[in-house]
C-alpha atoms as a PDB file:
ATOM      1  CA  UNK A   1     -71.655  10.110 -14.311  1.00  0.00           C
ATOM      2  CA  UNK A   2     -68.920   7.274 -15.011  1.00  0.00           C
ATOM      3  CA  UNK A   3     -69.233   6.107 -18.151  1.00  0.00           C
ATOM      4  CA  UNK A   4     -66.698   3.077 -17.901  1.00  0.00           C
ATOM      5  CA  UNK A   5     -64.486   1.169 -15.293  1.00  0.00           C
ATOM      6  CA  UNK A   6     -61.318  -0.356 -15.902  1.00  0.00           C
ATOM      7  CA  UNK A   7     -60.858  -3.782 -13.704  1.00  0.00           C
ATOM      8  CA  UNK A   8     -57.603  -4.862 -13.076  1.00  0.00           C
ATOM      9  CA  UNK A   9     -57.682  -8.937 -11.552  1.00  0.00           C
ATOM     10  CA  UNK A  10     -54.833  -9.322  -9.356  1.00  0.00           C
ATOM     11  CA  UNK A  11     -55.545 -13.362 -10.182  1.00  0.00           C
ATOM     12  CA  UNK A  12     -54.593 -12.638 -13.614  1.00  0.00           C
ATOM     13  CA  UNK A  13     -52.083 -10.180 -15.690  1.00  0.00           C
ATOM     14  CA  UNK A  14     -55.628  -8.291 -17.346  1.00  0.00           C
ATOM     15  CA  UNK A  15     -57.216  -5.632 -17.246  1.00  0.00           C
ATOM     16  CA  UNK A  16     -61.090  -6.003 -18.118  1.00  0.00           C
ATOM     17  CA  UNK A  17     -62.909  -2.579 -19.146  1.00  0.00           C
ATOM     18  CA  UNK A  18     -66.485  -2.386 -18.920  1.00  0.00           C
ATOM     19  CA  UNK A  19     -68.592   0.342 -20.643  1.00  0.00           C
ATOM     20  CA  UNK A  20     -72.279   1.345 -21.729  1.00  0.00           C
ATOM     21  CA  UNK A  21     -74.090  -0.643 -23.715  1.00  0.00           C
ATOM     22  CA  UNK A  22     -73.639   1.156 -27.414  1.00  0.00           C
ATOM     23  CA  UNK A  23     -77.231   0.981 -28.839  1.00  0.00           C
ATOM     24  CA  UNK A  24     -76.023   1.751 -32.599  1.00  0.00           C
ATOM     25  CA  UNK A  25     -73.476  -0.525 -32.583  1.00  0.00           C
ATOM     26  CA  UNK A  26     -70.222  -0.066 -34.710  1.00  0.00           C
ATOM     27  CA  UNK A  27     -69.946   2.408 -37.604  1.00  0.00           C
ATOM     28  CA  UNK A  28     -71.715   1.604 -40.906  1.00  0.00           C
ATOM     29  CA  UNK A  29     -72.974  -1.883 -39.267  1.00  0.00           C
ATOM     30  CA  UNK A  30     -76.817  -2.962 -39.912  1.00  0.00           C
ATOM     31  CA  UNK A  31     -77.615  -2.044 -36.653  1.00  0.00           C
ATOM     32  CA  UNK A  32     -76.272   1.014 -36.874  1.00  0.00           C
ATOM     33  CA  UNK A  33     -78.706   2.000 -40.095  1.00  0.00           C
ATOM     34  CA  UNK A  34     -81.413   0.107 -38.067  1.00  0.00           C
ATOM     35  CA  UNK A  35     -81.368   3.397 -35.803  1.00  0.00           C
ATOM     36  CA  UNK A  36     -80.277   5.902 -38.572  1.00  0.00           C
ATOM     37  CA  UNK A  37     -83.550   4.700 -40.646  1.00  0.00           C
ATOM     38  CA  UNK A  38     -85.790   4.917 -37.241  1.00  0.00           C
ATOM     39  CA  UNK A  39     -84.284   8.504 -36.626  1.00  0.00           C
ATOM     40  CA  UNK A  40     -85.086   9.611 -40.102  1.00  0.00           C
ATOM     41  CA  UNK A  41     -88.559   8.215 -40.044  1.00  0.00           C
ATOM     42  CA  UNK A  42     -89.156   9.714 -36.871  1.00  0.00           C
ATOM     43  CA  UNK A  43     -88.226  12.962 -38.148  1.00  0.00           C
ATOM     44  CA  UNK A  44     -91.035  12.521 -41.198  1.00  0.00           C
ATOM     45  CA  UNK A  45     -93.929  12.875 -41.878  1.00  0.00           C
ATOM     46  CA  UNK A  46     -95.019   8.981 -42.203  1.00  0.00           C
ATOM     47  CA  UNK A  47     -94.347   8.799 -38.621  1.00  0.00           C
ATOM     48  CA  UNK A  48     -96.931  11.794 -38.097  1.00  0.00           C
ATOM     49  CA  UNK A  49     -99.688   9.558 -40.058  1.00  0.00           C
ATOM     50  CA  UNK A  50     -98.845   6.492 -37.578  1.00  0.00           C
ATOM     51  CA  UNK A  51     -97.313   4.412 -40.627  1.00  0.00           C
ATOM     52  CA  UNK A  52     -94.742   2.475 -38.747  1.00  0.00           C
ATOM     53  CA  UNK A  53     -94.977  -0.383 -41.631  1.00  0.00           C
ATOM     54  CA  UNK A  54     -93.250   1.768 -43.651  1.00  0.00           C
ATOM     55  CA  UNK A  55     -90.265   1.338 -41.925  1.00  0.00           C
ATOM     56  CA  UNK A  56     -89.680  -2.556 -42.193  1.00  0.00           C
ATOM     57  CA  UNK A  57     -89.966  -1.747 -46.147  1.00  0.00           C
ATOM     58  CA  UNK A  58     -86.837   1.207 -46.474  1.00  0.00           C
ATOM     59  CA  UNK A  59     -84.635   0.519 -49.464  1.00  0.00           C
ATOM     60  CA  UNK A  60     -81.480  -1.712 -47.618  1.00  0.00           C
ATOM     61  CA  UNK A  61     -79.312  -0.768 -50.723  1.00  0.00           C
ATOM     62  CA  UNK A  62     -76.132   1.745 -50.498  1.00  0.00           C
ATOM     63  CA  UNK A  63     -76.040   3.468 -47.809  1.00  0.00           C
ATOM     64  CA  UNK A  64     -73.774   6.825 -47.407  1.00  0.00           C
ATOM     65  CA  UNK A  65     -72.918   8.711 -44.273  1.00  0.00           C
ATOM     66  CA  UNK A  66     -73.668  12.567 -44.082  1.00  0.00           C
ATOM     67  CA  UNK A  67     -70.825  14.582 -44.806  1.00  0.00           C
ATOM     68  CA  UNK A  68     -71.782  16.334 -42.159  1.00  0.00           C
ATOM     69  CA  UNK A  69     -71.744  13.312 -39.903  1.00  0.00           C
ATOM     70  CA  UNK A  70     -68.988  11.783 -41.364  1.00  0.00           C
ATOM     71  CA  UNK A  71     -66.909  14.732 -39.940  1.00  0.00           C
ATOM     72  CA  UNK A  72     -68.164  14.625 -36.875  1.00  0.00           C
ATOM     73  CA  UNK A  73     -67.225  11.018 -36.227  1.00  0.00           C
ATOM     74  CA  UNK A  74     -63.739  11.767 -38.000  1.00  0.00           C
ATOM     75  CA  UNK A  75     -63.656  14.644 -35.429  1.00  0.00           C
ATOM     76  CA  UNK A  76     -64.313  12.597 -32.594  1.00  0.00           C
ATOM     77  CA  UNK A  77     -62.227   9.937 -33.582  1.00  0.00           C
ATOM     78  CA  UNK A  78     -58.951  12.251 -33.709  1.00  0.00           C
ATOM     79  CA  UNK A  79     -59.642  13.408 -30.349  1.00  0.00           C
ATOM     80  CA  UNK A  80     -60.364  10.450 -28.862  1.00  0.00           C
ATOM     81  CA  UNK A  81     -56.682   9.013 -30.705  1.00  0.00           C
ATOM     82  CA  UNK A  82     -55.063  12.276 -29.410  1.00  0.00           C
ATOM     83  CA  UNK A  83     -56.010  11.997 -25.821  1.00  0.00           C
ATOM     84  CA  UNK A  84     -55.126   8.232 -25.702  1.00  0.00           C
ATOM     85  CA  UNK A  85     -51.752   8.683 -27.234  1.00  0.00           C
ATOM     86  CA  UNK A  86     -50.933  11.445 -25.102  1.00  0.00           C
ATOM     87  CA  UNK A  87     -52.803  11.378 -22.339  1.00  0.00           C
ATOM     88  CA  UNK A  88     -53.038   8.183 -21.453  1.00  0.00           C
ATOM     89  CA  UNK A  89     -49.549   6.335 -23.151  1.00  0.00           C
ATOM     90  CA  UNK A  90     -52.057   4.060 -25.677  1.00  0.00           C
ATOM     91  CA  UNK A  91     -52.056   2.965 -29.061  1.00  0.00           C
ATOM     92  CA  UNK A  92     -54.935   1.401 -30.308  1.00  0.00           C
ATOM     93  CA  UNK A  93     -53.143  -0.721 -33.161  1.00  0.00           C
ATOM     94  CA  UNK A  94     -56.477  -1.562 -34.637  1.00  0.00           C
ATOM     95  CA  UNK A  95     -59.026   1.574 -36.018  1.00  0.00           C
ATOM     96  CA  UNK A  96     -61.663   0.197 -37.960  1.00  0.00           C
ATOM     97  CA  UNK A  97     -65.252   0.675 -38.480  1.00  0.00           C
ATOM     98  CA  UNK A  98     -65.935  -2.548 -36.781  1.00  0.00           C
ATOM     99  CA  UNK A  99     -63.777  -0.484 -33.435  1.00  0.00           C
ATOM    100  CA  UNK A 100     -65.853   2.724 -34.331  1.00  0.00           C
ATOM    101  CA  UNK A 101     -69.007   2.234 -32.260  1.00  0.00           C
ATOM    102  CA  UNK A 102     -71.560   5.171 -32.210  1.00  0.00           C
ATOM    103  CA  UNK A 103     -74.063   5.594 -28.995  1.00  0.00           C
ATOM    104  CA  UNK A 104     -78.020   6.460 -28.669  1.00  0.00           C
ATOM    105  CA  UNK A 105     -76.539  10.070 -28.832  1.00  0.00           C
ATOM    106  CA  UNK A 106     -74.391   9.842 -31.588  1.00  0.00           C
ATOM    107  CA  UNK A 107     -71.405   9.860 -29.862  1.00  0.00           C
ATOM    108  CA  UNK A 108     -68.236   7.595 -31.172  1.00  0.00           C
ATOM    109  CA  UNK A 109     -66.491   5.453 -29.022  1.00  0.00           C
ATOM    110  CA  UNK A 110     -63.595   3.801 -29.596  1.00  0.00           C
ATOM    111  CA  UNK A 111     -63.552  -0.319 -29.068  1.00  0.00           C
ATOM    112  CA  UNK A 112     -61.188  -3.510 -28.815  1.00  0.00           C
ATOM    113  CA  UNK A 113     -57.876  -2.785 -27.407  1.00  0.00           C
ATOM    114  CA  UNK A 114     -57.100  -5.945 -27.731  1.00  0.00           C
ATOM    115  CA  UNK A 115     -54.150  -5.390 -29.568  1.00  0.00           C
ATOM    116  CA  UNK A 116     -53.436  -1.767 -27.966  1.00  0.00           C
ATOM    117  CA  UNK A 117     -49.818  -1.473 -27.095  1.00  0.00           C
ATOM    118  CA  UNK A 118     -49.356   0.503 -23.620  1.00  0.00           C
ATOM    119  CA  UNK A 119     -46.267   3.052 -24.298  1.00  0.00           C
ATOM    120  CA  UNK A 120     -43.767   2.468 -21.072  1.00  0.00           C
ATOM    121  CA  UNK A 121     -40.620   4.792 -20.542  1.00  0.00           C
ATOM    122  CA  UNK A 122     -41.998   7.365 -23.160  1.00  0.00           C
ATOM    123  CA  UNK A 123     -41.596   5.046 -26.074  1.00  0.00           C
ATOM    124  CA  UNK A 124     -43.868   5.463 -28.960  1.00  0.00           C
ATOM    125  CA  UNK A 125     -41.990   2.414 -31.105  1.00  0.00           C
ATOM    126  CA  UNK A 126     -43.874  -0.205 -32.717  1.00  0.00           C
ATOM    127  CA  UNK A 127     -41.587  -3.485 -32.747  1.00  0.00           C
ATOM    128  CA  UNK A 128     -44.330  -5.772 -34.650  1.00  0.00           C
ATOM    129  CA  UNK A 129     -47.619  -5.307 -36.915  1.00  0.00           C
ATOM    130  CA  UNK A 130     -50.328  -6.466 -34.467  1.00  0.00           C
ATOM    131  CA  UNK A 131     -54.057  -5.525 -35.923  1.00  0.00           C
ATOM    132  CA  UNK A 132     -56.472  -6.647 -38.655  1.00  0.00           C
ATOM    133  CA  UNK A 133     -54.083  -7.070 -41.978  1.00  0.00           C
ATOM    134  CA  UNK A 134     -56.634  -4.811 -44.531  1.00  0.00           C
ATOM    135  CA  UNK A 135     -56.309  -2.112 -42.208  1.00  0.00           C
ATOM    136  CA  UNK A 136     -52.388  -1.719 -41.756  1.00  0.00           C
ATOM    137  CA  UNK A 137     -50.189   0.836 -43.281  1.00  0.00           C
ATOM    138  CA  UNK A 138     -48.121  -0.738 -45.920  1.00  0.00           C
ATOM    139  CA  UNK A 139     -44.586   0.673 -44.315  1.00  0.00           C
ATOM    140  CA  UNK A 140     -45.896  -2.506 -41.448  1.00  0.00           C
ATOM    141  CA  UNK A 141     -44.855  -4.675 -44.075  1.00  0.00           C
ATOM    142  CA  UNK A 142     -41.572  -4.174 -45.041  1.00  0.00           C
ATOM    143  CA  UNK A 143     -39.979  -6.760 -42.230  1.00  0.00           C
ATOM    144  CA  UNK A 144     -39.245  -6.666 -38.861  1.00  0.00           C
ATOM    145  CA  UNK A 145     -38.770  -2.755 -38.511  1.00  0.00           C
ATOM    146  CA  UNK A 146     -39.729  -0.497 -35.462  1.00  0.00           C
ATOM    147  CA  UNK A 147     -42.087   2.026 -36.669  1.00  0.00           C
ATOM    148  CA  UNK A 148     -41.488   5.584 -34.634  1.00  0.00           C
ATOM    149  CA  UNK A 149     -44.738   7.213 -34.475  1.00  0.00           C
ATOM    150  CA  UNK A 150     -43.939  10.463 -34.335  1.00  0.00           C
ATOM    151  CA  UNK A 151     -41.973  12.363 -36.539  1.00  0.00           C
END
């Protein structure tokens, strides 16, 4: 079962990707704890007794990941980073939870390549800081530098 397809317009210089529809949405999102609540109160007892108004009155307050889960997605994350760097020649340029989207079987996928920088002629080097600002390293900020990847 394909899971995505890459289109590349011949009209155009882009590629279009088009994936699954990712029912949780991104990490930590609302939607995302929409179907983390509904999975817990499935799991309960007050969905035994039929209560489903219950659910529409769960505390919206903090809300904190498993640690269990939390490594999980981590885990998935780092593989799905390893096998695009080098597998594939990609770097994303842009990991963040918004990117981070989990599927109806709590699976992560990585989103938005938008800013993804396609490694040609085996070079890893950054020449600019492309990608949302709060989620840079601070070394992207010390001028025009090119920032080797690997060590």
């Amino acid at each position: 079962m394909k899971l995505w397809e890459v289109i590349d317009d011949p009209k155009e210089d882009k590629l279009y990707l088009v994936m699954d529809l990712v029912r949780k949405g991104a990490v930590m999102s609302k939607s995302y704890w929409k179907y983390e609540n509904k999975e817990m109160l499935d799991k309960s007892d007050i969905s035994a007794a039929g209560d489903a108004s219950m659910f529409s009155d769960m505390p919206t307050g903090k809300r904190v990941l498993s640690e269990e889960k939390a490594l999980k997605y981590f885990r998935e994350l780092i593989l799905g980073l390893d096998y695009l760097h080098n597998h594939v020649g990609v770097i994303h340029r842009d990991i963040k939870p918004e990117n981070l989207l989990i599927d109806e079987r709590d699976c992560l996928k990585v989103s938005d390549f938008g800013v993804s920088l396609i490694m040609e002629d085996n070079s890893d080097q950054l020449k600019n800081n492309a990608g949302t600002k709060l989620f840079l390293p601070p070394e992207s900020f010390e001028g025009s530098r090119v920032f080797p990847l690997k060590s």
